[in-house]
N, C-alpha and C. Protein backbone atom coordinates (compact mmCIF):
# COMPACT_ATOMS: atom_id res chain seq x y z
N UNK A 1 -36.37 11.26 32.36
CA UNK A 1 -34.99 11.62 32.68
C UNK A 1 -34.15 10.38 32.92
N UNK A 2 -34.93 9.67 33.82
CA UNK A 2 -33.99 8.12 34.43
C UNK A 2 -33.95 7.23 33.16
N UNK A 3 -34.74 7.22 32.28
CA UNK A 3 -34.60 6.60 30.89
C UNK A 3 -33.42 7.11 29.84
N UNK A 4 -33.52 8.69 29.47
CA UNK A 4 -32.61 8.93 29.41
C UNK A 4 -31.04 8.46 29.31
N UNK A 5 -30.81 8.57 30.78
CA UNK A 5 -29.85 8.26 31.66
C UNK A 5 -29.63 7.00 30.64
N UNK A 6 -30.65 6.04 30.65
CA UNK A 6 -30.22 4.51 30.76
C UNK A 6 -29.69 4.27 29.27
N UNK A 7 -30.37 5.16 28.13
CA UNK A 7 -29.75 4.85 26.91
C UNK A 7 -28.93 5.82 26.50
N UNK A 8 -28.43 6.66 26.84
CA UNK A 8 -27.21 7.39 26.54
C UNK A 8 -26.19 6.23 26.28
N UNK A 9 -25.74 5.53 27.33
CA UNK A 9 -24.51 5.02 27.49
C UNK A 9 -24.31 3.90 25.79
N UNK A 10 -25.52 3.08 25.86
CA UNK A 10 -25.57 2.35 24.49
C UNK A 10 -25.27 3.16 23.32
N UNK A 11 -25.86 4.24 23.30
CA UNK A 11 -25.63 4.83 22.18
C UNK A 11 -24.21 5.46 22.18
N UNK A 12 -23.54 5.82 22.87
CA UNK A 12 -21.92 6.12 23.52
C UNK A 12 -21.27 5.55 23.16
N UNK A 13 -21.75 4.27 23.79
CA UNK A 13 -20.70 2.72 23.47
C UNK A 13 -20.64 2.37 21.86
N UNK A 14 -22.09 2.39 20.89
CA UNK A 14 -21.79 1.89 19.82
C UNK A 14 -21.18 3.42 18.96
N UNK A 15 -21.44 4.23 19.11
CA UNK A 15 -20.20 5.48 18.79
C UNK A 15 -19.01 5.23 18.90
N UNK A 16 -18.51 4.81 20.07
CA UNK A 16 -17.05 4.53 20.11
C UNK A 16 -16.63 3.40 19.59
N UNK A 17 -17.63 2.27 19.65
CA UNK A 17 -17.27 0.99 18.51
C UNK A 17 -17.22 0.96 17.30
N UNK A 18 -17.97 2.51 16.74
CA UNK A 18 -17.73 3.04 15.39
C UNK A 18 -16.33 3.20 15.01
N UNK A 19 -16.22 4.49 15.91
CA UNK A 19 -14.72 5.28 15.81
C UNK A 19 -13.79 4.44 16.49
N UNK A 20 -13.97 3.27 17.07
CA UNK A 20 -12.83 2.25 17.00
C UNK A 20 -12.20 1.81 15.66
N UNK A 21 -13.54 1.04 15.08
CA UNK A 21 -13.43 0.27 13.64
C UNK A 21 -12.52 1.76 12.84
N UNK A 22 -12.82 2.83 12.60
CA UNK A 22 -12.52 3.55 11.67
C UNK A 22 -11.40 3.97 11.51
N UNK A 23 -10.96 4.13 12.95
CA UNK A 23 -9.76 5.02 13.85
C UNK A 23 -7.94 3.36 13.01
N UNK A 24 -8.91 2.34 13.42
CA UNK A 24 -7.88 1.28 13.28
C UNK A 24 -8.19 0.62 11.80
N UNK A 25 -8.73 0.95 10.95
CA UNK A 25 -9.06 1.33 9.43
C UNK A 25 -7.82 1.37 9.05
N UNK A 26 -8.02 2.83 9.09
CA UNK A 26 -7.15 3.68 8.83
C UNK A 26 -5.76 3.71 9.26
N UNK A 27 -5.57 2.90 10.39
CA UNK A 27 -4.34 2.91 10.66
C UNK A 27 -3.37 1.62 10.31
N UNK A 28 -4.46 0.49 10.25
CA UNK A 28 -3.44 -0.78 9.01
C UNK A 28 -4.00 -0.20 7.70
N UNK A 29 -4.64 0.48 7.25
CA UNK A 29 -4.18 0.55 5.95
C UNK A 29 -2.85 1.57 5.51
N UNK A 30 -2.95 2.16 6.16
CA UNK A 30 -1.97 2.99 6.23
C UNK A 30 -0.41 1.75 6.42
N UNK A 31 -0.29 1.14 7.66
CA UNK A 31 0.47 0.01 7.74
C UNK A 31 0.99 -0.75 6.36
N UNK A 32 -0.66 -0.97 5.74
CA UNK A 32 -0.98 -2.25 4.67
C UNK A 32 0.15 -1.33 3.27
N UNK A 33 -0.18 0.01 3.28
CA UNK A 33 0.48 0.64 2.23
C UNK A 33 1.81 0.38 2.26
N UNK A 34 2.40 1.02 3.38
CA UNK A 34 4.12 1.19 3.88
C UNK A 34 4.59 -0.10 3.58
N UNK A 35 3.50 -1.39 3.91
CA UNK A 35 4.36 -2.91 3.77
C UNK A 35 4.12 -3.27 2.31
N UNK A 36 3.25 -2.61 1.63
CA UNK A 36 3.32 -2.81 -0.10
C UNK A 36 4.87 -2.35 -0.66
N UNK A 37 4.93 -0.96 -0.37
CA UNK A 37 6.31 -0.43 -0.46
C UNK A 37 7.61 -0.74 -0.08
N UNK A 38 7.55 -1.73 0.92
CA UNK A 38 8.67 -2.15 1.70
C UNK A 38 8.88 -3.24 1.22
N UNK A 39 8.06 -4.44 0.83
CA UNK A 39 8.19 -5.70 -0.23
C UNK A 39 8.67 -5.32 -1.11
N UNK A 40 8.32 -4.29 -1.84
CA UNK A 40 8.86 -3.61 -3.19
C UNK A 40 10.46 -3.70 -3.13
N UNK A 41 10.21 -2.57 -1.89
CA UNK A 41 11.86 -1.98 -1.67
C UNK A 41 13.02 -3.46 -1.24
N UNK A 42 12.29 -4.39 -0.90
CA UNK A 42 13.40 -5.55 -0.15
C UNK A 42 13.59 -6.35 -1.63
N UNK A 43 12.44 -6.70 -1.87
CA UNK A 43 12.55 -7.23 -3.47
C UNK A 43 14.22 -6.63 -4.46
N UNK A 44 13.41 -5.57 -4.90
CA UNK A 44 14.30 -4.68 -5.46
C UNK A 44 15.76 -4.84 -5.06
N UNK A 45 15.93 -4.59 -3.62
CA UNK A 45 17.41 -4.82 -3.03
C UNK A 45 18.01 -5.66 -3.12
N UNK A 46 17.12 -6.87 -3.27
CA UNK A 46 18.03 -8.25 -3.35
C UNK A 46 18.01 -8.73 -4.79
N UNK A 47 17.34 -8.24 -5.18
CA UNK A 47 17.85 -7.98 -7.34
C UNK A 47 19.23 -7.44 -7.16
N UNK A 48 19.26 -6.61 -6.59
CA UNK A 48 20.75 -5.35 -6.97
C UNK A 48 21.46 -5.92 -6.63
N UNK A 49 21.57 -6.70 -5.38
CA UNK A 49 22.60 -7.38 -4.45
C UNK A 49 22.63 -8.82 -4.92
N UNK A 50 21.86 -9.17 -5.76
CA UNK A 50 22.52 -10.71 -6.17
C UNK A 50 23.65 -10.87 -6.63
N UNK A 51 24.60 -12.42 -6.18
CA UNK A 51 25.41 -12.11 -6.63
C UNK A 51 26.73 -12.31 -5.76
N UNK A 52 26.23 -10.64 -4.78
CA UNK A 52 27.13 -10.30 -3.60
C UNK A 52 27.03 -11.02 -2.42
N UNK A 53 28.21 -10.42 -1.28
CA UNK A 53 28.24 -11.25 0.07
C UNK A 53 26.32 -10.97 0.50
N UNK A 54 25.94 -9.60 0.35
CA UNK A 54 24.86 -9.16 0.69
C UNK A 54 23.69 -10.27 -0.02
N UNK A 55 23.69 -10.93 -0.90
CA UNK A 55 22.43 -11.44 -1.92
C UNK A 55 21.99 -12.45 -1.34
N UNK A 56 22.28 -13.69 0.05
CA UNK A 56 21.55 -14.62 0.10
C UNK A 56 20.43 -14.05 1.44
N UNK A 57 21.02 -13.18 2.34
CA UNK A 57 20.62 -12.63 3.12
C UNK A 57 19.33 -11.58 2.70
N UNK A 58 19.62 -11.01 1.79
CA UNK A 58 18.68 -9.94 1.81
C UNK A 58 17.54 -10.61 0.79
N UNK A 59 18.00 -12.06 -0.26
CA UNK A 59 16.63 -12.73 -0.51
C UNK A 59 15.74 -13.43 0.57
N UNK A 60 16.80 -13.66 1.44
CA UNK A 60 15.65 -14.45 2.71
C UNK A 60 14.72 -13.33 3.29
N UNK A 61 15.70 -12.10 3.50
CA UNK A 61 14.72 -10.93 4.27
C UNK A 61 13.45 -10.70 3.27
N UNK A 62 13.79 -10.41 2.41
CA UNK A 62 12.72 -10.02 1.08
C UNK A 62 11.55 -10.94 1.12
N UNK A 63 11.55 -12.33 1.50
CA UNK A 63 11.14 -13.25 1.26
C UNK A 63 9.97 -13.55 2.63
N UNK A 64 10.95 -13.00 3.60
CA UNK A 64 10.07 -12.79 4.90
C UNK A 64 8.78 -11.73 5.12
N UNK A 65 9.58 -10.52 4.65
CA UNK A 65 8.60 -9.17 4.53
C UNK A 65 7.59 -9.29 3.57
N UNK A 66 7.67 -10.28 2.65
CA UNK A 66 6.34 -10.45 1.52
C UNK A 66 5.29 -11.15 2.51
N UNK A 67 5.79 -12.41 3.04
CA UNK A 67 4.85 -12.82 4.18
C UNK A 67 4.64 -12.04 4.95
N UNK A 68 4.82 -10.97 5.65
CA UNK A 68 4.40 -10.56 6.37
C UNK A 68 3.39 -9.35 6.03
N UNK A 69 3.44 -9.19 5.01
CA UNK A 69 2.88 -8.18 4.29
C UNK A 69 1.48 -9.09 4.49
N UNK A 70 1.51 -10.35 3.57
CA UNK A 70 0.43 -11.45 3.46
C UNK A 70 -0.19 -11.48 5.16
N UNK A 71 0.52 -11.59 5.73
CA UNK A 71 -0.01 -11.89 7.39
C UNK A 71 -0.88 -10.71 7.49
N UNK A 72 -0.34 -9.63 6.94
CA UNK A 72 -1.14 -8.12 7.57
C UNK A 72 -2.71 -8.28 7.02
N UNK A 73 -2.69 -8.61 5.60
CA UNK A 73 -3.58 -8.64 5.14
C UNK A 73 -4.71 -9.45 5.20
N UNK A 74 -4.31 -10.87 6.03
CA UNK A 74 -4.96 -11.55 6.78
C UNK A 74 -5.74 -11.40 7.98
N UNK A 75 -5.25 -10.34 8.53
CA UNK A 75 -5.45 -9.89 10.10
C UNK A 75 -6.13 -8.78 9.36
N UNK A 76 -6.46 -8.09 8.49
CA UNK A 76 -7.52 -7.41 8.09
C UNK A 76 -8.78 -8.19 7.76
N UNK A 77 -8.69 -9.19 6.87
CA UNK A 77 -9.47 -9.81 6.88
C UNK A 77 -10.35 -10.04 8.02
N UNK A 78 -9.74 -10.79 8.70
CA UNK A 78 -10.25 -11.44 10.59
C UNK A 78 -10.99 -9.68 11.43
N UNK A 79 -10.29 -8.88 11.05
CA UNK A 79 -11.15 -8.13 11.97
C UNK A 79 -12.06 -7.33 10.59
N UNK A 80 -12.62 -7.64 9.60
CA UNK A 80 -13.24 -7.22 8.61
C UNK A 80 -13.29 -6.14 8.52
N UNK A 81 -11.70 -5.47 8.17
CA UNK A 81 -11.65 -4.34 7.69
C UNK A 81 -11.39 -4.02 5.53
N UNK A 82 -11.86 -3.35 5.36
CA UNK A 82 -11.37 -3.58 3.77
C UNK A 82 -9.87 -2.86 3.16
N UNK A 83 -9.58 -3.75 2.36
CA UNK A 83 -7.85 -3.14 2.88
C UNK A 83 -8.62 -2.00 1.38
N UNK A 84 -7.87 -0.55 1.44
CA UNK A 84 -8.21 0.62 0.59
C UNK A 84 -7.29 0.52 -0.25
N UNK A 85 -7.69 0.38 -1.58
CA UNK A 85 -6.73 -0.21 -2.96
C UNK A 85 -5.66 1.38 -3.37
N UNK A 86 -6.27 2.59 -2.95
CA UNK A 86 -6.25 3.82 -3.16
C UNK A 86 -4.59 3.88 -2.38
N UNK A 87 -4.67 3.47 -1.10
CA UNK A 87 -3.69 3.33 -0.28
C UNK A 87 -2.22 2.31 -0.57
N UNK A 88 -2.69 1.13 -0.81
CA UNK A 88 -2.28 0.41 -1.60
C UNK A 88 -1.03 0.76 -2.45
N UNK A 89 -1.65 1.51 -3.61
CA UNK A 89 -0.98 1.94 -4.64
C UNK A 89 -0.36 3.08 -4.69
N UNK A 90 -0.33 4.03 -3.65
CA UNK A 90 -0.06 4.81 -2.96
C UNK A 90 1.44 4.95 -2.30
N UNK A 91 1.26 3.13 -1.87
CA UNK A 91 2.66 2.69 -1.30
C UNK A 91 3.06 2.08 -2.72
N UNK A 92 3.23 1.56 -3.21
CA UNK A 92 3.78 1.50 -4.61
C UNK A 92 4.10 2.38 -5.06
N UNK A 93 3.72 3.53 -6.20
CA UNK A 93 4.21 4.26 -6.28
C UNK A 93 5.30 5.24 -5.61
N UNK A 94 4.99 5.13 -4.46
CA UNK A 94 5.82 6.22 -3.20
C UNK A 94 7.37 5.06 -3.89
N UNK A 95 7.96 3.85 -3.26
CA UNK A 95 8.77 3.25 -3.78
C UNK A 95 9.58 2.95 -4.93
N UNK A 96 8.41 3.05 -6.19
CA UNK A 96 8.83 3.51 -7.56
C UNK A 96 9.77 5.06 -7.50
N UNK A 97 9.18 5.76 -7.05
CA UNK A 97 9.65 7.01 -7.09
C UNK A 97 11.22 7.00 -6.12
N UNK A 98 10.99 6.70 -5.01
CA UNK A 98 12.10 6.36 -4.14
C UNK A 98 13.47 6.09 -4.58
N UNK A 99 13.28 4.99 -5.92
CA UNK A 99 14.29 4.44 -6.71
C UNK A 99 15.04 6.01 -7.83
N UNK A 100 14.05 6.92 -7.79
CA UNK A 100 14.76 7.88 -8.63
C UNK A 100 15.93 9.01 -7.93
N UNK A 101 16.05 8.73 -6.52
CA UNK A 101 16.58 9.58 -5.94
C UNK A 101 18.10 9.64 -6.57
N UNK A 102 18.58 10.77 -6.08
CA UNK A 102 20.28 10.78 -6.59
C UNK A 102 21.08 10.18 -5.63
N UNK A 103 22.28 9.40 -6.48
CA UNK A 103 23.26 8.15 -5.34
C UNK A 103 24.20 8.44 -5.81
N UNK A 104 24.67 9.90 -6.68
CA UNK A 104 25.95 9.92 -6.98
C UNK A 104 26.48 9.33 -8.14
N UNK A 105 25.61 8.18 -8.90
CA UNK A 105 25.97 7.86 -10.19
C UNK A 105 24.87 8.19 -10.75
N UNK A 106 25.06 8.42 -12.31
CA UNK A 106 24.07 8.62 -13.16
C UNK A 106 23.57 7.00 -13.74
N UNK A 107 24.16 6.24 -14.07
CA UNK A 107 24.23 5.20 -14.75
C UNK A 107 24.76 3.91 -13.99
N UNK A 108 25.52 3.06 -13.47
CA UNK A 108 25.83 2.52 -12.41
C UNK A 108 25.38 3.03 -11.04
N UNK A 109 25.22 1.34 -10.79
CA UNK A 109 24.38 1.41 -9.23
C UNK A 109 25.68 2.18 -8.03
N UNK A 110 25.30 3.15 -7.37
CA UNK A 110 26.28 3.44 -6.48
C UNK A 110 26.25 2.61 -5.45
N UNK A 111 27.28 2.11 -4.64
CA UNK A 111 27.53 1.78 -3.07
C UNK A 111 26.73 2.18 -2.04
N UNK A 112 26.92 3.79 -2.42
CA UNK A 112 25.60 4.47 -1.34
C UNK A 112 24.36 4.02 -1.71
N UNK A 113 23.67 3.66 -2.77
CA UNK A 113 22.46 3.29 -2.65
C UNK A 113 21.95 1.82 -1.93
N UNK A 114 23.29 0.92 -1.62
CA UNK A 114 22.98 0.07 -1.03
C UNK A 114 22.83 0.58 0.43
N UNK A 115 23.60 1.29 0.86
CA UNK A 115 23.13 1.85 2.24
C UNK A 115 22.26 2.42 2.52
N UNK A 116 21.97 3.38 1.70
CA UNK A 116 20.27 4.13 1.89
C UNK A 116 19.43 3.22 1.80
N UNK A 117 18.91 2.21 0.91
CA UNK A 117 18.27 1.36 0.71
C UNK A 117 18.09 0.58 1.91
N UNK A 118 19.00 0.14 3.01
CA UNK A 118 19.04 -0.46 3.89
C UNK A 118 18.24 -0.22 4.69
N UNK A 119 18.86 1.20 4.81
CA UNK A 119 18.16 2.34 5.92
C UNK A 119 16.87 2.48 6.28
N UNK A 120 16.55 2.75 4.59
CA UNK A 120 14.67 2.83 4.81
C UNK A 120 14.48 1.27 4.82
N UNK A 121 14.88 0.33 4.73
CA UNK A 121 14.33 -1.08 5.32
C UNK A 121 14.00 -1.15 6.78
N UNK A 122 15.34 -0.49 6.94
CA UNK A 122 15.17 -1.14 8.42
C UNK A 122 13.92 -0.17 9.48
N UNK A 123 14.08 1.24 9.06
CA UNK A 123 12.84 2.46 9.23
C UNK A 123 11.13 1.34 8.93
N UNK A 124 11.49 0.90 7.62
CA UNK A 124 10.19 -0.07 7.41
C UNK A 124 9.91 -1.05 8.40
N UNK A 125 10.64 -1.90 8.80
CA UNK A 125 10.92 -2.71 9.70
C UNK A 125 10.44 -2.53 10.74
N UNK A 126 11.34 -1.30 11.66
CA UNK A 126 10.80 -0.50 12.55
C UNK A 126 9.26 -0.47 12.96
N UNK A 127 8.59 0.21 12.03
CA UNK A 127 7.37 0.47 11.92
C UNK A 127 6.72 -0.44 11.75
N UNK A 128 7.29 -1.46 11.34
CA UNK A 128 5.99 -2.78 11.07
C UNK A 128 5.58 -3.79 12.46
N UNK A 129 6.74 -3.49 13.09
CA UNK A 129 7.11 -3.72 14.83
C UNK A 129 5.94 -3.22 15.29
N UNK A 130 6.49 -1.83 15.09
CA UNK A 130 5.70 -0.89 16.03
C UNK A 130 3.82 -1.20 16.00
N UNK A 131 3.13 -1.72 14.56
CA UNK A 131 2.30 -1.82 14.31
C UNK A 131 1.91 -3.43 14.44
N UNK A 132 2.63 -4.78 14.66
CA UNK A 132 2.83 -5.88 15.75
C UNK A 132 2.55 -5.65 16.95
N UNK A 133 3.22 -4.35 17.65
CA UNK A 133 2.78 -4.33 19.09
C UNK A 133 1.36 -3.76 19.05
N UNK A 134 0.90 -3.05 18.60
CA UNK A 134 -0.67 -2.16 18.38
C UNK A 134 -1.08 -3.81 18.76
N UNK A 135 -1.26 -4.00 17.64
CA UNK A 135 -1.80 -5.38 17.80
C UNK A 135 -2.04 -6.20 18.52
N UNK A 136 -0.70 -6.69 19.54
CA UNK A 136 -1.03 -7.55 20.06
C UNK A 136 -1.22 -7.09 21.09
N UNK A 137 -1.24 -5.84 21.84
CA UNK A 137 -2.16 -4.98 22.89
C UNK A 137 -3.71 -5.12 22.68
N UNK A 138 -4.19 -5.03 21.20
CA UNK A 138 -5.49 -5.53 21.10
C UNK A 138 -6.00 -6.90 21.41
N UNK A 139 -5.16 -7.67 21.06
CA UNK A 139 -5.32 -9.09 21.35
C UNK A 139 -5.84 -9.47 22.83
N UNK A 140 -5.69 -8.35 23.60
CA UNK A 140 -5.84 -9.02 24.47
C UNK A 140 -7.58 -8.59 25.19
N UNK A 141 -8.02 -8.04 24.41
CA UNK A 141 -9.41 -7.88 24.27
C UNK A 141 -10.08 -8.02 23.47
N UNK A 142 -9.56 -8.52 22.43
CA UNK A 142 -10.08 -8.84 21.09
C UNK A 142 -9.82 -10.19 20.50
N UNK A 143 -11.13 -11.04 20.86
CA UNK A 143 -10.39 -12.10 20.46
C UNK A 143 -10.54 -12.64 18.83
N UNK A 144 -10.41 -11.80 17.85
CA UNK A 144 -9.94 -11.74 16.57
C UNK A 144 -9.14 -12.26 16.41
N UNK A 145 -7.66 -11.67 17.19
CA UNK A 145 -6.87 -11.39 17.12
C UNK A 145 -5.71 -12.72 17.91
N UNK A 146 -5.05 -13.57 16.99
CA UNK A 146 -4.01 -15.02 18.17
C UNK A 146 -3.15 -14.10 18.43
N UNK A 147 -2.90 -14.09 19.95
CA UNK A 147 -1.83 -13.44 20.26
C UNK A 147 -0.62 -14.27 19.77
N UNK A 148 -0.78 -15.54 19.95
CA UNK A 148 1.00 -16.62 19.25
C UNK A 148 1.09 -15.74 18.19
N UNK A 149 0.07 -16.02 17.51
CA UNK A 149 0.54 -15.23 15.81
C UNK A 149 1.20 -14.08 15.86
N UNK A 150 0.39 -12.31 16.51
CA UNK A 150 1.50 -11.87 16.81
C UNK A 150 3.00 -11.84 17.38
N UNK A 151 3.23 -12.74 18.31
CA UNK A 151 4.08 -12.77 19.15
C UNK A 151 5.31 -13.40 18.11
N UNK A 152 4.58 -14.29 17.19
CA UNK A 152 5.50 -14.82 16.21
C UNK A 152 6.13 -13.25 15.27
N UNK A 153 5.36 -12.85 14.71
CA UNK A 153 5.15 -12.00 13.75
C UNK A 153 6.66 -10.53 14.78
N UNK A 154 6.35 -10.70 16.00
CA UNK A 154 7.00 -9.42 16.55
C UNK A 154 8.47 -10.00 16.78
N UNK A 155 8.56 -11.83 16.97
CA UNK A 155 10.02 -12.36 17.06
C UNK A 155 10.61 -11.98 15.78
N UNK A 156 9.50 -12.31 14.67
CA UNK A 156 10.63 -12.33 13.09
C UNK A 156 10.40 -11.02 12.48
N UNK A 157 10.15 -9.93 13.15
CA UNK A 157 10.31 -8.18 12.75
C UNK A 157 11.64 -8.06 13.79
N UNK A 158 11.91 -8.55 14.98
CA UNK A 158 12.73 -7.69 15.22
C UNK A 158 14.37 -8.68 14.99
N UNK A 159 14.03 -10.18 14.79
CA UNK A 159 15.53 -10.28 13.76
C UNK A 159 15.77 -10.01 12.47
N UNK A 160 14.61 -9.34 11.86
CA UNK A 160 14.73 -8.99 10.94
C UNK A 160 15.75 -7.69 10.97
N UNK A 161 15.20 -7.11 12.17
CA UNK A 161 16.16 -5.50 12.52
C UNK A 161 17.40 -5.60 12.75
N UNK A 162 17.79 -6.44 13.40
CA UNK A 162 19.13 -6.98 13.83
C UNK A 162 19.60 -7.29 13.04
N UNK A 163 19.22 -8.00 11.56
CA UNK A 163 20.10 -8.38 10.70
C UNK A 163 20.35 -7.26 9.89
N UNK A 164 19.34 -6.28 9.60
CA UNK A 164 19.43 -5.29 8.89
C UNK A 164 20.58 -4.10 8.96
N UNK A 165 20.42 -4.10 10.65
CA UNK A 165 21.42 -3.43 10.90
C UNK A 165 22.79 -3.59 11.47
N UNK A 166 23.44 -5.19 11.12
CA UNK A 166 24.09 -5.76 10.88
C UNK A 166 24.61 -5.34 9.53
N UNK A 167 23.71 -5.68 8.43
CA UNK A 167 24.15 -5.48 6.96
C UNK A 167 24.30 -4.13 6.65
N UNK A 168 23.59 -3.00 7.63
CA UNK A 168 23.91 -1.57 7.21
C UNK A 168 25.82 -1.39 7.73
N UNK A 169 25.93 -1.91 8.94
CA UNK A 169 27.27 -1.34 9.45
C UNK A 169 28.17 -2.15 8.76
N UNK A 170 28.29 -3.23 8.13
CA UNK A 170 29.15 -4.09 7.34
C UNK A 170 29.35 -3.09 5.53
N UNK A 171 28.20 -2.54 5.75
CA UNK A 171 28.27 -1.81 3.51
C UNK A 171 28.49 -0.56 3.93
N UNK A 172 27.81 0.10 5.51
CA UNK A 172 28.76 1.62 5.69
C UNK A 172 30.46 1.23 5.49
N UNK A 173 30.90 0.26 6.26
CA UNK A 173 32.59 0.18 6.52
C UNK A 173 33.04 0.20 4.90
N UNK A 174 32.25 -1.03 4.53
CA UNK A 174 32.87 -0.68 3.26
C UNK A 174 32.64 -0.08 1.96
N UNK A 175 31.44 0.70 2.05
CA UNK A 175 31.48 1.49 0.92
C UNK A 175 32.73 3.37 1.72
N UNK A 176 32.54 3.95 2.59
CA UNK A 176 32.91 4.64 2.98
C UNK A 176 34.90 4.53 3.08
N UNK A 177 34.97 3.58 3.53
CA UNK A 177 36.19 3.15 3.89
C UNK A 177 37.16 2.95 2.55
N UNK A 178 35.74 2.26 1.22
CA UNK A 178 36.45 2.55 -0.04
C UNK A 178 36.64 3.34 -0.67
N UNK A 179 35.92 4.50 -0.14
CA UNK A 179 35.88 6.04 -1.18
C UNK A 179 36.55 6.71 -0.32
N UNK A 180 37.16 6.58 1.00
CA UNK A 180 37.64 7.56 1.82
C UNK A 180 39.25 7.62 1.14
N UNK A 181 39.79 8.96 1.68
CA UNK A 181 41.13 9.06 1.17
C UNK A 181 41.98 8.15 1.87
N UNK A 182 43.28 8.00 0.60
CA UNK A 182 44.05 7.15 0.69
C UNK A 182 44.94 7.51 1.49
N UNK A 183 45.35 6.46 2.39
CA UNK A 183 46.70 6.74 3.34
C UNK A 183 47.62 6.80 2.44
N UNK A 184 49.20 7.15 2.91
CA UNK A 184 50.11 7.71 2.02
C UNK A 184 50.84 6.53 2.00
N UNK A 185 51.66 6.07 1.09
CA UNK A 185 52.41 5.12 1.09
C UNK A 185 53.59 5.18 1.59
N UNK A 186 53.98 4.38 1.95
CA UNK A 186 55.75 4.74 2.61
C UNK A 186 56.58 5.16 1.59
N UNK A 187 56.60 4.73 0.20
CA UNK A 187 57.10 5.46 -0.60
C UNK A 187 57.20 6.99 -0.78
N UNK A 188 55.53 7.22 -0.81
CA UNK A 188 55.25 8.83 -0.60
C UNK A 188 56.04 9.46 0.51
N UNK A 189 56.02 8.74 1.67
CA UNK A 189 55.32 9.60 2.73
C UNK A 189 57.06 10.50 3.04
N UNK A 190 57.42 11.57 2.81
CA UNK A 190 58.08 12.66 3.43
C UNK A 190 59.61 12.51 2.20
N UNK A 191 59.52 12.09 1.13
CA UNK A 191 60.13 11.60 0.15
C UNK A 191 60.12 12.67 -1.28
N UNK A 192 58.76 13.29 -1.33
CA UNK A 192 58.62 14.55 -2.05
C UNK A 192 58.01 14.41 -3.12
N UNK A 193 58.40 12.28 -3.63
CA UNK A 193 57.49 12.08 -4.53
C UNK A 193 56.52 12.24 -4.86
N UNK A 194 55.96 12.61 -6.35
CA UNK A 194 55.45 13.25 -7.18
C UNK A 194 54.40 12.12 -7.80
């Protein structure tokens, strides 16, 4: 019985060191996918936006989120998880498809698609934060894991957000503000003109 007792707990412990590894698998790859898709999507954006006030900004962002994508996949490495190719491509595709949504033009890029586009950046963004902090909560029992590195990684996700949503409220004013109706001219206004 007192023997028992004594190896339960080992066998407990390496159970839960199982369903640790599996539990957090699954949850940067899942991560690893969304940031395949989100390189895609920043890429992509700063193709469309070259050019514009928007194009030097959103190549630097683009340029950041590929590294960081690279960082993720590094920090899989270090805790020897295998990143799932299935998943992967998963987030690719999801983004390919993304691009087919309707923006109001058939043929020319609409205005609104620069804002939606933003949107789910910054949603990406968001989440890539959110999955920085996972992290560096582990760090602190795991020594896999440099906490600097995260701590770096969680400074340049969240100016990344700030700029993002900087550039969303600057292309709302003016895509909205350009399609909104026209004030009346003083000519018009109570004159009858036609």
């Amino acid at each position: 019985m007192s023997h028992a007792t004594r190896t339960r707990p080992a066998r407990t412990s390496a159970s839960a060191r199982r369903t640790h590894t599996e539990l957090l698998s699954v949850y940067l790859n899942d991560h690893l996918a969304g940031a395949t898709a989100g390189t895609d999507r920043a890429r992509y954006l700063a193709r469309s936006c070259r050019g514009t006030d928007l194009g030097p900004t959103l190549e630097a962002i683009a340029g950041e989120i590929a590294k960081d994508r690279r960082s993720l996949t590094d920090l899989l490495r270090r805790l020897h998880i295998p990143a799932r190719r299935y998943k992967v491509y998963a987030g690719w595709t999801a983004e390919k498809l993304g691009r087919l949504k309707a923006n109001g033009r058939l043929v020319r890029r609409s205005p609104l698609s620069t804002v939606v586009e933003l949107e789910m950046l910054r949603a990406g963004v968001t989440g890539k934060i959110a999955c920085w902090e996972a992290l560096r909560q582990l760090a602190e029992s795991d020594e896999r894991l440099d906490p600097a590195v995260l701590d770096d990684l969680l400074h340049r996700g969240h100016r990344q957000l700030h700029t993002l949503e900087e550039l969303h409220r600057e292309q709302t004013a003016v895509t909205f503000h350009a399609s909104g109706p026209q004030a009346p001219t003083p000519a018009s206004r109570g004159t009858g003109a036609r």
